[in-house]
PDB file of N, CA and C in Angstrom:
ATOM      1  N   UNK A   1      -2.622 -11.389 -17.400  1.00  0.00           N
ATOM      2  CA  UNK A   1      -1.437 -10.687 -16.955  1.00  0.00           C
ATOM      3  C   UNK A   1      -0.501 -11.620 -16.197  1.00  0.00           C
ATOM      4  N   UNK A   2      -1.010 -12.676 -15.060  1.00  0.00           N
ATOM      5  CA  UNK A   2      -0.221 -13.111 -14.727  1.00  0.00           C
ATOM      6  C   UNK A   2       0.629 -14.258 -15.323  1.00  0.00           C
ATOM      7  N   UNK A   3       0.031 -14.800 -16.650  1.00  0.00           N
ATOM      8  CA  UNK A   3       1.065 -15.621 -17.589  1.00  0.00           C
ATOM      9  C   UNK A   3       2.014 -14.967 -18.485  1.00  0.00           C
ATOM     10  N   UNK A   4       2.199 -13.354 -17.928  1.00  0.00           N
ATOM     11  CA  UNK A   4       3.316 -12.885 -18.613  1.00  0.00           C
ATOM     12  C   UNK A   4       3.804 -11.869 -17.092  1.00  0.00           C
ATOM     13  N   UNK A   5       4.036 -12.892 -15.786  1.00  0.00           N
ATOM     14  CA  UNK A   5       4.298 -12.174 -15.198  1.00  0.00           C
ATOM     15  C   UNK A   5       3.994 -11.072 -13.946  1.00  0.00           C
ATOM     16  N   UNK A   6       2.909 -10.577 -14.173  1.00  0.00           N
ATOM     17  CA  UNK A   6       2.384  -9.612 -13.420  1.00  0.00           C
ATOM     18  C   UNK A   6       1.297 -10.069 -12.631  1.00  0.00           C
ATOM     19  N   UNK A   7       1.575  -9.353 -11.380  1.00  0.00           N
ATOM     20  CA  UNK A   7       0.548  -9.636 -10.567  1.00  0.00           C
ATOM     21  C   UNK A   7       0.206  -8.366 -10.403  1.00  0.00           C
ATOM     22  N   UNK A   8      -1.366  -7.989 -10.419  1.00  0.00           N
ATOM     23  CA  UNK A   8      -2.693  -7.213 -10.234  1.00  0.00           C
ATOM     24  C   UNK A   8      -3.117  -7.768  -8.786  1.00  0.00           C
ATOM     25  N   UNK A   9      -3.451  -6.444  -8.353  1.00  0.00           N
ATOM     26  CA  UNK A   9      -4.348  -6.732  -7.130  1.00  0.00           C
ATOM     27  C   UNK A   9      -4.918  -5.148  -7.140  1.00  0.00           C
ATOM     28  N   UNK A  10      -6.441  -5.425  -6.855  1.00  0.00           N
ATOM     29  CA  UNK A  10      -7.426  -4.016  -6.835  1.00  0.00           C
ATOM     30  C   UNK A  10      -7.622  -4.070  -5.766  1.00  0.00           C
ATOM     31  N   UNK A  11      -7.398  -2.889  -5.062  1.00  0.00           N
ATOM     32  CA  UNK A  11      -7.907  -2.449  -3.717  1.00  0.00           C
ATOM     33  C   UNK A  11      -9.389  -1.793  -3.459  1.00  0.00           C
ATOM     34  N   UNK A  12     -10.135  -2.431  -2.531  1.00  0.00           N
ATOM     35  CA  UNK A  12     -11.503  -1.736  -2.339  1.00  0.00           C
ATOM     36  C   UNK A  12     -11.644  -0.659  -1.198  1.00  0.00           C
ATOM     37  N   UNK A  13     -11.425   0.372  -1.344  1.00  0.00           N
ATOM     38  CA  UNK A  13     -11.322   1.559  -0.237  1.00  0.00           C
ATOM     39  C   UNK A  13     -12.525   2.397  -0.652  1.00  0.00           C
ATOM     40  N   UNK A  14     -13.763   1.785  -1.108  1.00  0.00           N
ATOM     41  CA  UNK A  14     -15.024   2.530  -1.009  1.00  0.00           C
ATOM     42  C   UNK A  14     -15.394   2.994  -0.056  1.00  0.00           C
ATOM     43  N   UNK A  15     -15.226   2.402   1.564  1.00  0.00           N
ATOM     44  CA  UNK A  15     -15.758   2.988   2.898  1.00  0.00           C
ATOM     45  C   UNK A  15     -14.885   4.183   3.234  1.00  0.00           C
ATOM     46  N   UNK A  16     -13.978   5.040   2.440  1.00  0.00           N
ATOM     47  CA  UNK A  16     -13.293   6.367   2.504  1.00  0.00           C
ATOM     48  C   UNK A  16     -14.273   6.657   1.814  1.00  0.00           C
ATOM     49  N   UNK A  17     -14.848   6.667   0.980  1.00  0.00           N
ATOM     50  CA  UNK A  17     -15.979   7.867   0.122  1.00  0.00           C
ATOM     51  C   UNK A  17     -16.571   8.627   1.345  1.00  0.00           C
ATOM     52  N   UNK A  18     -16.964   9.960   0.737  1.00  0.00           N
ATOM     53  CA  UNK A  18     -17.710  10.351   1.868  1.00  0.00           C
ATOM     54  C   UNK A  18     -16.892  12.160   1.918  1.00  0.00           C
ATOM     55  N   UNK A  19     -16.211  12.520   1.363  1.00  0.00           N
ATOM     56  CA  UNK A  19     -15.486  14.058   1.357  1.00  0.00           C
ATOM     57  C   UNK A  19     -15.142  14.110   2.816  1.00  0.00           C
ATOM     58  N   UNK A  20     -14.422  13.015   3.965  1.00  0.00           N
ATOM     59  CA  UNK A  20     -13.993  13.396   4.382  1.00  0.00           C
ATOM     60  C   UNK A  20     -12.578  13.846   4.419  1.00  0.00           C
ATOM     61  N   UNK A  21     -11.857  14.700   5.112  1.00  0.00           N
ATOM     62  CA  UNK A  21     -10.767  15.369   5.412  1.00  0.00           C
ATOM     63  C   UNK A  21      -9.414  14.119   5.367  1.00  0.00           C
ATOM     64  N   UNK A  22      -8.465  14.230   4.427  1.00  0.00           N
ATOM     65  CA  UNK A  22      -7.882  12.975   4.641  1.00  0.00           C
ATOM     66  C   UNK A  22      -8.241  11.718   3.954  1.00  0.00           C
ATOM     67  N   UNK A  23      -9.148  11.704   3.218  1.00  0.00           N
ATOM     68  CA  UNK A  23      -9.282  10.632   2.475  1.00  0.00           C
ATOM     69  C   UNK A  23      -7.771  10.113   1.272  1.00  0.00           C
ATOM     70  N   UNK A  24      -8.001  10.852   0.946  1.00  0.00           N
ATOM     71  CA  UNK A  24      -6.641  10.656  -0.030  1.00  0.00           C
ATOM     72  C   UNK A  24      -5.491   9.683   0.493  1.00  0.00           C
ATOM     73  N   UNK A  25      -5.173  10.898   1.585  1.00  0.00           N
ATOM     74  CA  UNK A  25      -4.068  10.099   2.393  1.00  0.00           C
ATOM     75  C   UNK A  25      -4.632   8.415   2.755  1.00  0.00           C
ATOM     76  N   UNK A  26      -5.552   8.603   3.416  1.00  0.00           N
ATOM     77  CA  UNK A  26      -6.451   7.281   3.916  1.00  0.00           C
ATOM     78  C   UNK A  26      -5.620   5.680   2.648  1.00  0.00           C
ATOM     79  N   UNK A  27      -6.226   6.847   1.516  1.00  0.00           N
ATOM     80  CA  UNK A  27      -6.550   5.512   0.164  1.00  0.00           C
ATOM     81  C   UNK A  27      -4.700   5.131   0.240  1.00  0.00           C
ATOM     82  N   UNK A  28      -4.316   6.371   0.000  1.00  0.00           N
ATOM     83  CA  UNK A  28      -2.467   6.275  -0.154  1.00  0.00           C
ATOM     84  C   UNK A  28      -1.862   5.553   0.801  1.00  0.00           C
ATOM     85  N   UNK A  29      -2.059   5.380   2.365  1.00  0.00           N
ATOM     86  CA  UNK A  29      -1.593   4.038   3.359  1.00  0.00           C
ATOM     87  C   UNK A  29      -2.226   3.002   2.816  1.00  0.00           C
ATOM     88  N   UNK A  30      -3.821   2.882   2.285  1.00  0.00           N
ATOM     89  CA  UNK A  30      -4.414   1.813   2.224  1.00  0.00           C
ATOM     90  C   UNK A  30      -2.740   0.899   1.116  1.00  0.00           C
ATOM     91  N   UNK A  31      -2.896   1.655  -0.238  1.00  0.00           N
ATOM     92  CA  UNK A  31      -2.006   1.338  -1.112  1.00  0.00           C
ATOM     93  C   UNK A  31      -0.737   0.454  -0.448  1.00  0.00           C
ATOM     94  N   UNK A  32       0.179   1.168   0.441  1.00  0.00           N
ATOM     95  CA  UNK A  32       1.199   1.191   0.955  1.00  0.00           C
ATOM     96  C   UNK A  32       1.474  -0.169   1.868  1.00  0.00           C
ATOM     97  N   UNK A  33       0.023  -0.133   2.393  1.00  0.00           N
ATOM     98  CA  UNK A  33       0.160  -1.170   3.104  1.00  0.00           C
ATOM     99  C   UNK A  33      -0.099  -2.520   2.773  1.00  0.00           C
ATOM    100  N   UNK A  34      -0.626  -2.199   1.395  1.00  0.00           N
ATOM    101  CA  UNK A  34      -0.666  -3.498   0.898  1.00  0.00           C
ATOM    102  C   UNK A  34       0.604  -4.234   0.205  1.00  0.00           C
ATOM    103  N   UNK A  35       1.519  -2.686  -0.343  1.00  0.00           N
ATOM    104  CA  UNK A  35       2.788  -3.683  -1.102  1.00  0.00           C
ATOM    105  C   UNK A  35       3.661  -4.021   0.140  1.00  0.00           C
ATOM    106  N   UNK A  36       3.219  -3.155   1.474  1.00  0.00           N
ATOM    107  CA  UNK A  36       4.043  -3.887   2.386  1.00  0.00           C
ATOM    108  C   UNK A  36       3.852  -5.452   2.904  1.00  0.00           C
ATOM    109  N   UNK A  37       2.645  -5.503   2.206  1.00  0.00           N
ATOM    110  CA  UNK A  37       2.264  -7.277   2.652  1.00  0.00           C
ATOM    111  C   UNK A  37       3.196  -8.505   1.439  1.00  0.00           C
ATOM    112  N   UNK A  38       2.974  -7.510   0.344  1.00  0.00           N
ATOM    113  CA  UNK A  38       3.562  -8.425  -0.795  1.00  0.00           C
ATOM    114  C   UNK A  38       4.962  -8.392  -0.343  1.00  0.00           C
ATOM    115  N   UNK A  39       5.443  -7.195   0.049  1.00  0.00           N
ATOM    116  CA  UNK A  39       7.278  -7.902   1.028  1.00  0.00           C
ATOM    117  C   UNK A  39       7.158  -8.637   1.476  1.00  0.00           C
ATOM    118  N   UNK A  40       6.291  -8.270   2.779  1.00  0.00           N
ATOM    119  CA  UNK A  40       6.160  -9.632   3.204  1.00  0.00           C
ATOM    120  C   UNK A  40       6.099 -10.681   2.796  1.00  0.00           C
ATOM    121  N   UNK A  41       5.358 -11.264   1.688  1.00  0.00           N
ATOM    122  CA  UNK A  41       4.478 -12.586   1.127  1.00  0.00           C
ATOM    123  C   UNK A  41       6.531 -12.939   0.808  1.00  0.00           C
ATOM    124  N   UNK A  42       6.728 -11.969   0.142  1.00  0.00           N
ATOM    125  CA  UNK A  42       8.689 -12.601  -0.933  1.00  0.00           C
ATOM    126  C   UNK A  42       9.376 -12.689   0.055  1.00  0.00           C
ATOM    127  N   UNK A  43       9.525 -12.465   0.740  1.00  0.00           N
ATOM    128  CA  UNK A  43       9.989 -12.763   2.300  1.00  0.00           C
ATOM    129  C   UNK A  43      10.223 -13.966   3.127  1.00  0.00           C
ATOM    130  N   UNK A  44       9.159 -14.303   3.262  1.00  0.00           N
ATOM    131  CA  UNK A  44       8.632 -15.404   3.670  1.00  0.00           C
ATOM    132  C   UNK A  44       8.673 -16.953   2.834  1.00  0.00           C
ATOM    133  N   UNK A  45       9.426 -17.397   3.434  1.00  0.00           N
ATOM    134  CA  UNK A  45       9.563 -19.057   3.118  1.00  0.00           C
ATOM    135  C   UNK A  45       8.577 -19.862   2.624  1.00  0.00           C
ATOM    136  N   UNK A  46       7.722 -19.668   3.263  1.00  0.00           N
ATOM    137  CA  UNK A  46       6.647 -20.766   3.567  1.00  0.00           C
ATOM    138  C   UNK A  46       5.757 -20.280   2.213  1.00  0.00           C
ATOM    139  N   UNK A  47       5.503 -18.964   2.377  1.00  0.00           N
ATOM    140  CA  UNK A  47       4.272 -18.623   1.199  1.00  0.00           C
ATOM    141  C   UNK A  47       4.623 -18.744  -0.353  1.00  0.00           C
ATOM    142  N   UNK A  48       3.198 -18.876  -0.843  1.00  0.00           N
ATOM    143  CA  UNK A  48       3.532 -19.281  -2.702  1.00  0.00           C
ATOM    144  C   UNK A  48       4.545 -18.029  -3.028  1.00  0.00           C
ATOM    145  N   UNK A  49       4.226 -16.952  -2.751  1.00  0.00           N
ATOM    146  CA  UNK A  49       5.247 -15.988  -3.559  1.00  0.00           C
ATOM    147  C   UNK A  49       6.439 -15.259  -2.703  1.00  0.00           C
ATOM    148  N   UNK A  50       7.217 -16.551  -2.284  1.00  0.00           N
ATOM    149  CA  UNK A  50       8.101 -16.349  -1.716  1.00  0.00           C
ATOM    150  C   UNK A  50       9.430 -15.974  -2.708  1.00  0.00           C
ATOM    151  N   UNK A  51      10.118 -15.102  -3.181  1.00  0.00           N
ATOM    152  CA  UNK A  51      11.361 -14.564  -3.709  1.00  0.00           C
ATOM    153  C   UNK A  51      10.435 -14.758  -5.201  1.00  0.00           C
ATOM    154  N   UNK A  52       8.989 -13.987  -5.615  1.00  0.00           N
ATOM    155  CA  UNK A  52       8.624 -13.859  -6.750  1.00  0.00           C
ATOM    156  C   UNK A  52       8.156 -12.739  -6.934  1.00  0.00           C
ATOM    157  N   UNK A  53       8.157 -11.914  -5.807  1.00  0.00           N
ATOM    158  CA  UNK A  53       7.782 -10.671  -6.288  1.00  0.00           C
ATOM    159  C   UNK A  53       9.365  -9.310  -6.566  1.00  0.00           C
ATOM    160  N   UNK A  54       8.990  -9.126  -7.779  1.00  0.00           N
ATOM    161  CA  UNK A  54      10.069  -8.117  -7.993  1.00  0.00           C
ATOM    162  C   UNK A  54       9.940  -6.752  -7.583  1.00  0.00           C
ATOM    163  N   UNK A  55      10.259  -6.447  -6.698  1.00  0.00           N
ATOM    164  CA  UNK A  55      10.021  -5.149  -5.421  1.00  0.00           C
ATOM    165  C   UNK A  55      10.664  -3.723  -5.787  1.00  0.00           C
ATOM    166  N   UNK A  56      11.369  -4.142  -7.047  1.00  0.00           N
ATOM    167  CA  UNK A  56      11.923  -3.054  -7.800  1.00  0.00           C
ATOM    168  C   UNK A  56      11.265  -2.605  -9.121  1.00  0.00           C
ATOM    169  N   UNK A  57       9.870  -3.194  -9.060  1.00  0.00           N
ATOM    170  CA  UNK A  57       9.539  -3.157 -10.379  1.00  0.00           C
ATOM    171  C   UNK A  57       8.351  -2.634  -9.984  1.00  0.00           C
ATOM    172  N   UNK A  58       7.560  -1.774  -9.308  1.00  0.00           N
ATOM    173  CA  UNK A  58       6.363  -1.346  -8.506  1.00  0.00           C
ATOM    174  C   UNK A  58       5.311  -0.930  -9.540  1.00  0.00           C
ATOM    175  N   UNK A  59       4.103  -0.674  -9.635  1.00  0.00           N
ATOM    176  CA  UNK A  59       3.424  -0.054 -10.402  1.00  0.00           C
ATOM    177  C   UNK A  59       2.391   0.540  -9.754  1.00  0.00           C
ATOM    178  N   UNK A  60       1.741   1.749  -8.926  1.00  0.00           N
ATOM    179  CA  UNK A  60       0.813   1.982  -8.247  1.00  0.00           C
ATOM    180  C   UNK A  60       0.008   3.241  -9.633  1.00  0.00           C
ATOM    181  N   UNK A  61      -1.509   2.902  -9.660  1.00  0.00           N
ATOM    182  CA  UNK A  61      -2.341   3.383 -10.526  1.00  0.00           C
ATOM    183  C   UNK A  61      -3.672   3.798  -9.760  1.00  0.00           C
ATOM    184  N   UNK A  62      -4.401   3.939 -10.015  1.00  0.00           N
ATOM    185  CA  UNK A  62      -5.713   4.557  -9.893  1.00  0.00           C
ATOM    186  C   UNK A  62      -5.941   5.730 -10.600  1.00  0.00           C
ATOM    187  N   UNK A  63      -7.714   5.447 -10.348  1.00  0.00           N
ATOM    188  CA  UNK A  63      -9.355   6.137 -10.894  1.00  0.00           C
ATOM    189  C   UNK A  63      -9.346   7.210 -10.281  1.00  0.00           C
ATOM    190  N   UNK A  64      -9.762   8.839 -10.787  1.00  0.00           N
ATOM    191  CA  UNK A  64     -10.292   9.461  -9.876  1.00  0.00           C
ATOM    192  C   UNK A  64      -9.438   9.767  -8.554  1.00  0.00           C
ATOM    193  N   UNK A  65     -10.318   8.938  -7.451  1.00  0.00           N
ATOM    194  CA  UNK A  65      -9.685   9.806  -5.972  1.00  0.00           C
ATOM    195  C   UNK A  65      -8.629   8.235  -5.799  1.00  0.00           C
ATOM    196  N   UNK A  66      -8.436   7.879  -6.713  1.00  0.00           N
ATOM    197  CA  UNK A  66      -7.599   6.511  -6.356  1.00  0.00           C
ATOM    198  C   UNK A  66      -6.355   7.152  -6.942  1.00  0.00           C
ATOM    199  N   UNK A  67      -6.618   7.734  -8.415  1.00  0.00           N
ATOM    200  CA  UNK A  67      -5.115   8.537  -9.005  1.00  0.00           C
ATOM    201  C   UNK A  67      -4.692   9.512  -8.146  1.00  0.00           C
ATOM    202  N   UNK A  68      -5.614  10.138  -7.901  1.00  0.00           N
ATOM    203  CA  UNK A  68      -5.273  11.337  -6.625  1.00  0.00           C
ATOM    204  C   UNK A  68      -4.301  10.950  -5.437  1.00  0.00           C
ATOM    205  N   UNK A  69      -4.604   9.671  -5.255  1.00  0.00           N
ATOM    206  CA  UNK A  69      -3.872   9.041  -3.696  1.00  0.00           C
ATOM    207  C   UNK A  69      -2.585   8.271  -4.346  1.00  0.00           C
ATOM    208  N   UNK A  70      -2.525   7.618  -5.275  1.00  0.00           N
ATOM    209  CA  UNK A  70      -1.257   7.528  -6.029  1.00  0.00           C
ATOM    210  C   UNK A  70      -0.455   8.720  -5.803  1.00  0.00           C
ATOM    211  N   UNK A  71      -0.590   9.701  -5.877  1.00  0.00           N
ATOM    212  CA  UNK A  71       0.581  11.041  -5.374  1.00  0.00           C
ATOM    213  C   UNK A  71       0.898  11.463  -4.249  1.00  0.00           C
ATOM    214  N   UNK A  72      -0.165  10.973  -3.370  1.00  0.00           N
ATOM    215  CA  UNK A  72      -0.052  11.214  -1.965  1.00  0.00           C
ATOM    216  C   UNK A  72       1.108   9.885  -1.621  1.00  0.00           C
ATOM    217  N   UNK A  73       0.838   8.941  -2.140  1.00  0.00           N
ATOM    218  CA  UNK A  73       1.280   7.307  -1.228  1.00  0.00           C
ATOM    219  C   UNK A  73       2.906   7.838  -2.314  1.00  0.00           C
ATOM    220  N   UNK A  74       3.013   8.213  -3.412  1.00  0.00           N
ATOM    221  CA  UNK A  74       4.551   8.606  -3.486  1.00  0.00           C
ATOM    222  C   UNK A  74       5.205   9.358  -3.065  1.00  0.00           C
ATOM    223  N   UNK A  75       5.075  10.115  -2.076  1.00  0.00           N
ATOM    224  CA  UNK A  75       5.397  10.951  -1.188  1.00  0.00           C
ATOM    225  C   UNK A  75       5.285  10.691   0.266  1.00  0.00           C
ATOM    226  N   UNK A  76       4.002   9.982   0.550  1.00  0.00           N
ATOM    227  CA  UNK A  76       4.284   8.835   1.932  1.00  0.00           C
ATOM    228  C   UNK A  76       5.410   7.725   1.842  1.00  0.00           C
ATOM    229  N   UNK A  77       5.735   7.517   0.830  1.00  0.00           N
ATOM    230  CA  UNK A  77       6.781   6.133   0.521  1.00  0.00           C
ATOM    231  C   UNK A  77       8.668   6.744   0.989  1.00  0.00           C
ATOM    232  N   UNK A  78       8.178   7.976   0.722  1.00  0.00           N
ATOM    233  CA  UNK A  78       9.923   8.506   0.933  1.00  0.00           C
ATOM    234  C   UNK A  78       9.533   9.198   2.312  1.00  0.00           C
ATOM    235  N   UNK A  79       8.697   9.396   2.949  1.00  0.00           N
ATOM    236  CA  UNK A  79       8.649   9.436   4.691  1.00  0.00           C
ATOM    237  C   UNK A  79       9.188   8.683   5.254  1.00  0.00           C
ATOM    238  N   UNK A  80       9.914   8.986   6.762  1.00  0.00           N
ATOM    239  CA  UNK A  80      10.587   8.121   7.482  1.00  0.00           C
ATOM    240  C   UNK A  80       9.392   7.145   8.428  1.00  0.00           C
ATOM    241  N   UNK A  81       8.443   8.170   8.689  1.00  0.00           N
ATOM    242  CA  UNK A  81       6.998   8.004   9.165  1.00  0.00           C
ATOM    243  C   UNK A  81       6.045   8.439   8.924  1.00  0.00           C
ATOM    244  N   UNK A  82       4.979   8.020   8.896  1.00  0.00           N
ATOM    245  CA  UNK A  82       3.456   8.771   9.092  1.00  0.00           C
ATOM    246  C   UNK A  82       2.928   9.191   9.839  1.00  0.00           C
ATOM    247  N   UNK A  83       3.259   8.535  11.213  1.00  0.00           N
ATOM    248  CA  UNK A  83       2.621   8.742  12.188  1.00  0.00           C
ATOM    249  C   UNK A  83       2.008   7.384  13.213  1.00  0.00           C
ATOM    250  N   UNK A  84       1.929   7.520  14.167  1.00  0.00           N
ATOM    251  CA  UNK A  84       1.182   6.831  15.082  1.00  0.00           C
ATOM    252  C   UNK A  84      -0.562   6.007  14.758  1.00  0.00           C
ATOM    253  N   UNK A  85      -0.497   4.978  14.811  1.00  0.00           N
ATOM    254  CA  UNK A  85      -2.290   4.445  14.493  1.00  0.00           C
ATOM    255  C   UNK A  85      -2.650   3.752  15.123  1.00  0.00           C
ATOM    256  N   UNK A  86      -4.357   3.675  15.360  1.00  0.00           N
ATOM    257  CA  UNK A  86      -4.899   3.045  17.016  1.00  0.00           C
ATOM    258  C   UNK A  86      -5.655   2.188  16.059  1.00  0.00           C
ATOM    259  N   UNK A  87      -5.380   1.090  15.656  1.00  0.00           N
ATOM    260  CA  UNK A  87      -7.204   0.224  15.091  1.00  0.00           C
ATOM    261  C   UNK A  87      -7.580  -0.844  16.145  1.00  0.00           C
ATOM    262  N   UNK A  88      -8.745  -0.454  16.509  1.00  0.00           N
ATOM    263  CA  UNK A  88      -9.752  -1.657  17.224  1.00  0.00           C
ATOM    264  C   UNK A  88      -8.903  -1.716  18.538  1.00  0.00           C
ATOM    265  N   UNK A  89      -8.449  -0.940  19.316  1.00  0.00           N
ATOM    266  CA  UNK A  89      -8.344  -0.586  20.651  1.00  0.00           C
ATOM    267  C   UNK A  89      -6.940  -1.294  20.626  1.00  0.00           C
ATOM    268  N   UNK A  90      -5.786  -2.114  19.754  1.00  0.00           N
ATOM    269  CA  UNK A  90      -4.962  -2.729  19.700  1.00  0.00           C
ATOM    270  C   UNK A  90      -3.585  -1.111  20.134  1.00  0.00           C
ATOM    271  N   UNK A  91      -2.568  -1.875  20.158  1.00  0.00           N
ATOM    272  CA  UNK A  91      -1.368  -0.465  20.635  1.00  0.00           C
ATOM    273  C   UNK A  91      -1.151  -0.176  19.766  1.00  0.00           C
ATOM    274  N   UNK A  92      -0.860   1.283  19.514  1.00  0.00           N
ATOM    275  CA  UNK A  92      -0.551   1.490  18.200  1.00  0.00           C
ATOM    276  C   UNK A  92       1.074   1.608  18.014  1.00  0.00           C
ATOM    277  N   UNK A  93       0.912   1.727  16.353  1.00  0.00           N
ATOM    278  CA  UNK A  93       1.798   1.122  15.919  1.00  0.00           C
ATOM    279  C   UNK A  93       2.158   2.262  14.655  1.00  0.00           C
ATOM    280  N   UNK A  94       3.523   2.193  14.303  1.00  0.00           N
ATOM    281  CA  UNK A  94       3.557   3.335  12.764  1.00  0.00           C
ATOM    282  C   UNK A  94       3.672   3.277  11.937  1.00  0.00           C
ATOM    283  N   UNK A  95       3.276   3.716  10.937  1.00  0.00           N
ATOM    284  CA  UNK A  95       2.706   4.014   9.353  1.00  0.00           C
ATOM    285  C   UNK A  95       4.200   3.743   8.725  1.00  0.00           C
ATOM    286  N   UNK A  96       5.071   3.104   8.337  1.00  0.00           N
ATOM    287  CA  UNK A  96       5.828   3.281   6.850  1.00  0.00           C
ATOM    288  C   UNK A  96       7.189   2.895   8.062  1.00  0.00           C
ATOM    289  N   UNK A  97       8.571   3.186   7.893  1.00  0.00           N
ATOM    290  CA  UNK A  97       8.669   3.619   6.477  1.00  0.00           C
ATOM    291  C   UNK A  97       8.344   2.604   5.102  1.00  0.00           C
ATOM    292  N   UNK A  98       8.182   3.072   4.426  1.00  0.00           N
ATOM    293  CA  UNK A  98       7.962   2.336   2.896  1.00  0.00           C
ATOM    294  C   UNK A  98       9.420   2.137   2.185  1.00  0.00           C
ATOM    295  N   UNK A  99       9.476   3.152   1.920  1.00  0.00           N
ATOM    296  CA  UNK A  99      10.558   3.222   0.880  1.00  0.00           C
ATOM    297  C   UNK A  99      10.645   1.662  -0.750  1.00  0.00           C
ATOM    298  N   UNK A 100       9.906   1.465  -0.697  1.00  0.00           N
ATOM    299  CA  UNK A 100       9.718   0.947  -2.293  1.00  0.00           C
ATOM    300  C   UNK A 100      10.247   1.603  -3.592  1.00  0.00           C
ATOM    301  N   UNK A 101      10.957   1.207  -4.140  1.00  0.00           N
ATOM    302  CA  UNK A 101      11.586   2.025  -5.586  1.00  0.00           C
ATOM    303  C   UNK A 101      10.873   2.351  -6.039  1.00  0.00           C
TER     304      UNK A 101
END
């Protein structure tokens, strides 16, 4: 894929298994926050995929409870916010906005 272009990246959000409450959503930031890194990466000067990622050209997919969270994270993406988040005792900080085409 990537000699015609495309970059793939699989996300591992197995430690959401478990039927808890919110998982979905869980997997759908997981998503979110990752194409917010790839802004970042085109962004950024210094890194290999600096002004190579095409940010208008998005593709979010998934399996199962992964397709499931694909509908959630397109509907988190047009939020202004998510909300407030505490990881590892750090200040928290907020979820989105996203807004990705």
């Amino acid at each position: 894929m990537a000699s015609h272009g495309i970059i793939a990246a699989t996300i591992d959000v197995n430690f959401l298994n478990g039927g808890n409450f919110g998982e979905n959503d869980g997997r759908a930031i997981v998503h979110l926050e990752h194409l917010k890194q790839f802004r970042t990466w085109n962004g950024t000067a210094a890194h290999p995929l600096h002004g190579k990622v095409d940010l208008t050209r998005i593709l979010i997919v998934g399996h199962s409870r992964g397709g499931e969270a694909v509908g959630h994270a397109s509907l988190f993406n047009r939020l202004a916010s998510i909300g407030a988040v505490v990881l590892d005792g750090l200040p928290p900080f907020a979820l989105g906005p996203y807004r990705f085409d």
